[in-house]
Protein backbone atom coordinates (compact mmCIF):
# COMPACT_ATOMS: atom_id res chain seq x y z
CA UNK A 1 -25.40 23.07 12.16
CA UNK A 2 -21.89 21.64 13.02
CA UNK A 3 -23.17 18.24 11.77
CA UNK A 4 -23.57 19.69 8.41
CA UNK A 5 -20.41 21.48 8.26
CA UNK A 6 -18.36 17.96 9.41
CA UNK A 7 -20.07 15.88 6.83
CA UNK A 8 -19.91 18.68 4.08
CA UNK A 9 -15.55 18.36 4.74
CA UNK A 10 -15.92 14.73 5.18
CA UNK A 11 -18.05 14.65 1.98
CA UNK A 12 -15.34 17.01 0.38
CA UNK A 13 -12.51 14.86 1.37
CA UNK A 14 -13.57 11.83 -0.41
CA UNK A 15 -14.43 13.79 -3.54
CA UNK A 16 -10.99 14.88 -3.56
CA UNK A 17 -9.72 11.60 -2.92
CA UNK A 18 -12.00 9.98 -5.56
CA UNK A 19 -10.54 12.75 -8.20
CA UNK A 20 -6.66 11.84 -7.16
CA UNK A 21 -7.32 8.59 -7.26
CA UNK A 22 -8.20 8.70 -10.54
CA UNK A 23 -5.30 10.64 -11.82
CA UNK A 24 -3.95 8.44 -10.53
CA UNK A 25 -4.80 5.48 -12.37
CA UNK A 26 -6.04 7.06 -15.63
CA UNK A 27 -2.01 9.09 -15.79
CA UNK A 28 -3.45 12.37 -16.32
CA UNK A 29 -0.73 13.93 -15.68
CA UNK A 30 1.10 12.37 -18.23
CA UNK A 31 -1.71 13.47 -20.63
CA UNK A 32 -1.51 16.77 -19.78
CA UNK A 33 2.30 16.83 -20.72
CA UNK A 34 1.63 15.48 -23.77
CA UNK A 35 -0.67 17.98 -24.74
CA UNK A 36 1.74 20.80 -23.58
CA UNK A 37 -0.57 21.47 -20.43
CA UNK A 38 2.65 23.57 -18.73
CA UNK A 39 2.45 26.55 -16.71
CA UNK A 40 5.45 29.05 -16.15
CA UNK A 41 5.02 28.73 -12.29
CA UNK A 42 3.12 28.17 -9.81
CA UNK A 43 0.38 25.53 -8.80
CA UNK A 44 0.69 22.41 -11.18
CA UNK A 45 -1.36 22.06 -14.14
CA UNK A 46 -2.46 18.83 -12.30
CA UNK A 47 -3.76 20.39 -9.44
CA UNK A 48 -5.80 22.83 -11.59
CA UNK A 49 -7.66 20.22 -12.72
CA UNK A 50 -8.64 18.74 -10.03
């Protein structure tokens, strides 16, 4: 059982890594300002989305 849980966070990790990585290169961010993606406060749009 503590196999699964390890590779479900290692599995987890390098979807999240995979998804930053792409904002990354694809300037979502950017996007998302441009299409008035704002929030008052709080977590960043950005982070939302991924």
């Amino acid at each position: 059982m503590n196999k699964s849980i390890t590779q479900d966070t290692l599995n987890d990790n390098q979807i999240s890594k995979t998804i930053r990585s792409f904002f990354t290169r694809f300037h979502i961010s950017s996007a998302l300002k441009s299409a008035n993606a704002y929030k008052r406060k709080g977590i960043p749009v950005a982070e939302i989305f991924q």
